[in-house]
N, C-alpha and C. Protein backbone atom coordinates (compact mmCIF):
# COMPACT_ATOMS: atom_id res chain seq x y z
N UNK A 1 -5.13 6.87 9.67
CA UNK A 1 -4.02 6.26 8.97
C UNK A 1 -3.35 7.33 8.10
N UNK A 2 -2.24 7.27 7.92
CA UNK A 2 -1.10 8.31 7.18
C UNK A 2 -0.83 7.86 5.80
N UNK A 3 -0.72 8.41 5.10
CA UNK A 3 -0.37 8.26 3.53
C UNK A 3 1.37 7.34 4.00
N UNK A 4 1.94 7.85 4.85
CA UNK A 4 3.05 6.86 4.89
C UNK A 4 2.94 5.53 5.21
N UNK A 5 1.90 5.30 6.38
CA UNK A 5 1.45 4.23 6.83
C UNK A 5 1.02 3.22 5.89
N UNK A 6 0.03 3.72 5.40
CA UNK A 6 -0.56 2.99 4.39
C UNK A 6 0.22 2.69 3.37
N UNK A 7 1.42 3.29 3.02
CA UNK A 7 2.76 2.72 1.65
C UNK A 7 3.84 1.77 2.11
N UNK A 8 3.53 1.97 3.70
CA UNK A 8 4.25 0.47 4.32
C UNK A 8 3.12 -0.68 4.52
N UNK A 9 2.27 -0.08 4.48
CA UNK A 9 1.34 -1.65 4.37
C UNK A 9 1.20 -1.89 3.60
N UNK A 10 1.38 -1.42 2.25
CA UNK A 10 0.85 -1.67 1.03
C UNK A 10 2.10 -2.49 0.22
N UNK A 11 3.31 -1.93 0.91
CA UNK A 11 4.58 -2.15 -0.06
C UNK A 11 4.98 -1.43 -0.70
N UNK A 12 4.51 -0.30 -0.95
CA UNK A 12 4.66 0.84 -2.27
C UNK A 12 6.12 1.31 -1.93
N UNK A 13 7.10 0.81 -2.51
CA UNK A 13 8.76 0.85 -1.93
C UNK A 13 9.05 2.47 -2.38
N UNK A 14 8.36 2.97 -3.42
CA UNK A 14 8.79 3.89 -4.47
C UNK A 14 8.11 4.90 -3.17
N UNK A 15 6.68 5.20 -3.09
CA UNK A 15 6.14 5.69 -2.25
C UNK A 15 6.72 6.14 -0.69
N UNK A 16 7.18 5.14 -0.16
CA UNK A 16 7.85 5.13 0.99
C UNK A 16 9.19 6.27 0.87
N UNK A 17 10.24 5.63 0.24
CA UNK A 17 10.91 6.58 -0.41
C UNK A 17 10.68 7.97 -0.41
N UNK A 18 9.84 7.91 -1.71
CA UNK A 18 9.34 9.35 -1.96
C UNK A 18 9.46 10.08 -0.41
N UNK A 19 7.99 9.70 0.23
CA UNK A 19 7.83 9.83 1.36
C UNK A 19 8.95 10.68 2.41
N UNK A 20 9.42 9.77 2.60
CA UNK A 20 11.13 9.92 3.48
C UNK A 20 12.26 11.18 2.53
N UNK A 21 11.94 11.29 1.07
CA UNK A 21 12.86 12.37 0.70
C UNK A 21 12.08 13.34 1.01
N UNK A 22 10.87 13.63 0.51
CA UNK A 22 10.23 15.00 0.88
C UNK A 22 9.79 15.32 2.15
N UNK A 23 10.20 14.74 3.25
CA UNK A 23 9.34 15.27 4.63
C UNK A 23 10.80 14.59 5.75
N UNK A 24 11.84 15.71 5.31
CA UNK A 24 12.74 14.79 6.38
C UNK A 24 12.28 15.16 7.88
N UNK A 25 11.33 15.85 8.26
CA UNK A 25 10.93 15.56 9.48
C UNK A 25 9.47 14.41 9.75
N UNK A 26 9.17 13.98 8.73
CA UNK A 26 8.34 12.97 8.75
C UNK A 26 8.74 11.51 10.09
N UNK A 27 7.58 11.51 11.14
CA UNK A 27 7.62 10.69 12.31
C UNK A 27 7.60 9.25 12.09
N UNK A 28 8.45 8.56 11.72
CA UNK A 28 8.68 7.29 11.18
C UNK A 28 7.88 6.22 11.53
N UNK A 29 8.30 6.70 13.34
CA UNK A 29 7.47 5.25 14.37
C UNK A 29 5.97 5.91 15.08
N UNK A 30 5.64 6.76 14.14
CA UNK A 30 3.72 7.34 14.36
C UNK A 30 3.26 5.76 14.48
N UNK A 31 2.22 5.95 15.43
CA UNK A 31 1.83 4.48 15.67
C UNK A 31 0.15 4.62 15.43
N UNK A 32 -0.76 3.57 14.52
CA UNK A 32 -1.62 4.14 14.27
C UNK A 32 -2.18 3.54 15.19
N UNK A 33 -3.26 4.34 16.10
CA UNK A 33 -4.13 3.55 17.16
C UNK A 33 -5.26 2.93 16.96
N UNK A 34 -5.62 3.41 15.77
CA UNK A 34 -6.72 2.73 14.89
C UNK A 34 -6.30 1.22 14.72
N UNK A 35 -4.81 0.85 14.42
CA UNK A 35 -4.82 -0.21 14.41
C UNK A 35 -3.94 -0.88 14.99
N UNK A 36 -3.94 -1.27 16.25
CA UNK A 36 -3.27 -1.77 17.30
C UNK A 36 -1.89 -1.50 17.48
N UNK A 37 -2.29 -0.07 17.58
CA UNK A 37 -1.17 0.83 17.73
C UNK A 37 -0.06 0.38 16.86
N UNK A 38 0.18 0.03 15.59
CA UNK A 38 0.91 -0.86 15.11
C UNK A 38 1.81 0.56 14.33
N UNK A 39 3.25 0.66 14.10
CA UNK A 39 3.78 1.35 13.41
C UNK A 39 4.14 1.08 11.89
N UNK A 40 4.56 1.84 11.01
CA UNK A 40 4.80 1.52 10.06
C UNK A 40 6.07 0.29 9.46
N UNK A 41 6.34 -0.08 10.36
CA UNK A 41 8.08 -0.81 10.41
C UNK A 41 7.16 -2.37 10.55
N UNK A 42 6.41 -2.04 11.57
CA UNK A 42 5.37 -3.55 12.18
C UNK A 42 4.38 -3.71 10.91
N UNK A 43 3.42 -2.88 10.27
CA UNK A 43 2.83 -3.19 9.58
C UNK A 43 3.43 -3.20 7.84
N UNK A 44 4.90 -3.28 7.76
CA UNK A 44 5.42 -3.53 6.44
C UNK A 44 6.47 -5.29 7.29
N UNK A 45 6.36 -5.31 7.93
CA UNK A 45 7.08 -6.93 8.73
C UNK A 45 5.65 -7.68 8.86
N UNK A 46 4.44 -7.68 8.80
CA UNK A 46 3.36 -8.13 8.88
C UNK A 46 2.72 -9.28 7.76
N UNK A 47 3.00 -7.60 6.80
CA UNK A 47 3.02 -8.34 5.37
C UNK A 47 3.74 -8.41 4.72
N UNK A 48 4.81 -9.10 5.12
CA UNK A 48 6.46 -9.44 4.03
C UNK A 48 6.86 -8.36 3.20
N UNK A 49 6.87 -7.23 3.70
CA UNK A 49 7.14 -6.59 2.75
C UNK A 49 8.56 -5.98 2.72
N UNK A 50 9.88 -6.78 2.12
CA UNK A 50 11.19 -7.41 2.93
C UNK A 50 12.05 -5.59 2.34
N UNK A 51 11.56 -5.34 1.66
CA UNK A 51 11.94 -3.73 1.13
C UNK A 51 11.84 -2.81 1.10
N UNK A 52 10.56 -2.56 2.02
CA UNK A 52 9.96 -1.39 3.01
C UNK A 52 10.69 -1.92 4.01
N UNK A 53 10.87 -2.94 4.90
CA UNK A 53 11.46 -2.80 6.33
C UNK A 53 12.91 -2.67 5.82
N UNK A 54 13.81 -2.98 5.11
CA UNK A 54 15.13 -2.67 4.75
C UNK A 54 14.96 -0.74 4.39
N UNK A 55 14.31 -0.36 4.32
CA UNK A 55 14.45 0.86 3.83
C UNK A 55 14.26 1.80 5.31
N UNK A 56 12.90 1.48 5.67
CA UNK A 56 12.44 1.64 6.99
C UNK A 56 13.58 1.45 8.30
N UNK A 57 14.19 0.18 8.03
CA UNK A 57 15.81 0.12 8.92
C UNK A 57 17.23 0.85 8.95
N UNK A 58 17.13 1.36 7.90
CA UNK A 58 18.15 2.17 7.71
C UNK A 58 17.82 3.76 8.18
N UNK A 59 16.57 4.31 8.34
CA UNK A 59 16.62 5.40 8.85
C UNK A 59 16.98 5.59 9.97
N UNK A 60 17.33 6.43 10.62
CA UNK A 60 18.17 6.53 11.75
C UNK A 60 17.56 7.11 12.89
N UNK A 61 15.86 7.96 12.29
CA UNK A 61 15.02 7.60 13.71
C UNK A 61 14.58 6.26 13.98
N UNK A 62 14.36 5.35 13.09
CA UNK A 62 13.12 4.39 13.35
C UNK A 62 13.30 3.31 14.89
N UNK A 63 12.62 3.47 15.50
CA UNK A 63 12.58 2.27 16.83
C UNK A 63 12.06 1.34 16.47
N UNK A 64 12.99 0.02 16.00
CA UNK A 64 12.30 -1.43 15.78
C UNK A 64 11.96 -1.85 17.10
N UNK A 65 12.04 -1.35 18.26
CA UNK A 65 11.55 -2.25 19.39
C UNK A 65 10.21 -1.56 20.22
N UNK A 66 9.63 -1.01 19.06
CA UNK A 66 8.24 -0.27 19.57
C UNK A 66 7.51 -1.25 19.81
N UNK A 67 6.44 -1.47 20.64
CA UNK A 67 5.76 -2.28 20.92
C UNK A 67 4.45 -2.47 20.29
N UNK A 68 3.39 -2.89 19.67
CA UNK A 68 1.83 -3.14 19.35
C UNK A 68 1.44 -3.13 20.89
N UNK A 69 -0.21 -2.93 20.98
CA UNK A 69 -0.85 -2.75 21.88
C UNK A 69 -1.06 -3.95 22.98
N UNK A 70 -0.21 -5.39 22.19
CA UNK A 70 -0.56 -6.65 22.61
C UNK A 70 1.24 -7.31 22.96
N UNK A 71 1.85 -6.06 22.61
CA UNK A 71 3.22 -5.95 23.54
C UNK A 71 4.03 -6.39 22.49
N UNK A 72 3.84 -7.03 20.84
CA UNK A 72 4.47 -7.63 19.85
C UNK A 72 5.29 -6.22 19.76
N UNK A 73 6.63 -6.76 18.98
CA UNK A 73 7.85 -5.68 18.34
C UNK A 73 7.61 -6.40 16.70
N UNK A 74 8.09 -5.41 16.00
CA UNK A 74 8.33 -5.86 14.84
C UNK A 74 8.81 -7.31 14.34
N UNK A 75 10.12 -7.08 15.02
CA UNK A 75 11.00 -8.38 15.34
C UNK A 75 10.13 -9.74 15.59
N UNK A 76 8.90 -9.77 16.66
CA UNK A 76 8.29 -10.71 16.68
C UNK A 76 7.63 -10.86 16.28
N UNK A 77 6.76 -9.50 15.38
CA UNK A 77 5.62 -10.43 14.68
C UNK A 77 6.38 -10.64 13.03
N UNK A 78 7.59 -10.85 12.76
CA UNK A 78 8.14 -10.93 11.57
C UNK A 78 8.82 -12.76 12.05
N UNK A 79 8.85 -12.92 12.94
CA UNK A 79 9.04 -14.37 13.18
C UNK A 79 7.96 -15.08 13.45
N UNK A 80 6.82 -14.76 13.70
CA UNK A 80 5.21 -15.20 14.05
C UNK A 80 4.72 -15.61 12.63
N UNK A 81 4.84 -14.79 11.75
CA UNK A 81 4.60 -14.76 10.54
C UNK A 81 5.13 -15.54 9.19
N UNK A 82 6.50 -15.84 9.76
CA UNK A 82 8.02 -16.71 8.89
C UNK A 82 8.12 -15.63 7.91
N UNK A 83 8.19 -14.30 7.97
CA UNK A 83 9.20 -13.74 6.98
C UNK A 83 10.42 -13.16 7.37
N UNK A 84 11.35 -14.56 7.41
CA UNK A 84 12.36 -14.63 7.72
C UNK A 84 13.94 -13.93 7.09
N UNK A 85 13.03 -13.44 5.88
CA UNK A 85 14.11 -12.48 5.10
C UNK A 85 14.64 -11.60 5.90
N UNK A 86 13.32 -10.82 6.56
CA UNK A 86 13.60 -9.42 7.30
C UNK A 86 14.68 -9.80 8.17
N UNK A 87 14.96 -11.06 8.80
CA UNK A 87 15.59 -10.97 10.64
C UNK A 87 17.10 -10.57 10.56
N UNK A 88 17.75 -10.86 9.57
CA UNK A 88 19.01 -10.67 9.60
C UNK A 88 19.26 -9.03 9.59
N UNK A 89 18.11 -7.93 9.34
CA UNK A 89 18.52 -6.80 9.48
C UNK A 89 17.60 -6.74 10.64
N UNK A 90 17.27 -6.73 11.18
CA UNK A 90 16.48 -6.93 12.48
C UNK A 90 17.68 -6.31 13.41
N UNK A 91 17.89 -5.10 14.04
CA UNK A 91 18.68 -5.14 15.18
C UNK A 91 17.65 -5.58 16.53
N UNK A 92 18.66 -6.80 17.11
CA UNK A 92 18.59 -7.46 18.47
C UNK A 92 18.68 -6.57 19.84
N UNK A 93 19.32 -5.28 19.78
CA UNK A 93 19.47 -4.55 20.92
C UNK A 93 21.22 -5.63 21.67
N UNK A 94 20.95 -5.08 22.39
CA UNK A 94 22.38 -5.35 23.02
C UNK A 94 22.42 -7.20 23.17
N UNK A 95 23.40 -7.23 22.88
CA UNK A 95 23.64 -9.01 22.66
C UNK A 95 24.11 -9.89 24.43
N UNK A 96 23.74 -10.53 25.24
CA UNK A 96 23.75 -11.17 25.86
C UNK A 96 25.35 -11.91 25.80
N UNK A 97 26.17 -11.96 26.72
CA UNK A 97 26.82 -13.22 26.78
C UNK A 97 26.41 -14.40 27.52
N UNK A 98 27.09 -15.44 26.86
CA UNK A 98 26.87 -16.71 27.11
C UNK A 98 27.37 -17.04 28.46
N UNK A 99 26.68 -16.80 29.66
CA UNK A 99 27.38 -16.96 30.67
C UNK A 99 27.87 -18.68 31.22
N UNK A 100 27.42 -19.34 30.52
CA UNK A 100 28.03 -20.93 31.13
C UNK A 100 29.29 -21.08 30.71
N UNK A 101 30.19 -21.67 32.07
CA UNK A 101 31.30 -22.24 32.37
C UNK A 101 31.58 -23.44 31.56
N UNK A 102 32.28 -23.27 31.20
CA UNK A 102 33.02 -24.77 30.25
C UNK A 102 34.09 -25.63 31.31
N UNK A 103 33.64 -26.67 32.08
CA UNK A 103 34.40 -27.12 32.99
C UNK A 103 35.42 -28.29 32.57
């Protein structure tokens, strides 16, 4: 586990931060395999932690659609869970049209 990892599981918003100013090559979506391959974005959406993933979302490496070892994305285990704060920054990936005919 990574000192970053562990300040998104923890919540440590200040930490995270920190984190991200001093190491701008720091690997955002490191996935720890120790724990079901889960990344730092998944394990701060896990435990509501609605200000690590807003912070975590705005970086411009981070992949919210990394997968856990059991195929979950962030996205889903933040709706599994009801912390429903996170979803509205949640990017969906490319949006679907509504293909039914209105007759």
């Amino acid at each position: 586990m990574t000192i970053f990892f562990w300040a998104a599981w923890n919540g440590e918003v200040e930490e995270v931060k920190d984190l991200l100013r001093k190491n701008p090559s720091l690997n955002v979506n490191w996935r720890n395999e120790e724990n079901f391959a889960w990344t730092a974005l998944y394990a701060a959406c896990i435990n509501g932690h609605d200000s690590v993933v807003s912070i975590l979302l705005a970086h411009p490496d981070i992949d919210p659609n990394l997968k856990e070892e059991e195929g979950k994305t962030p996205f889903m285990t933040a709706c599994w869970e009801g912390n429903t704060k996170q979803l509205p920054k949640m990017p969906l990936g490319r949006q679907r049209r509504n293909r039914r005919r209105k007759w």
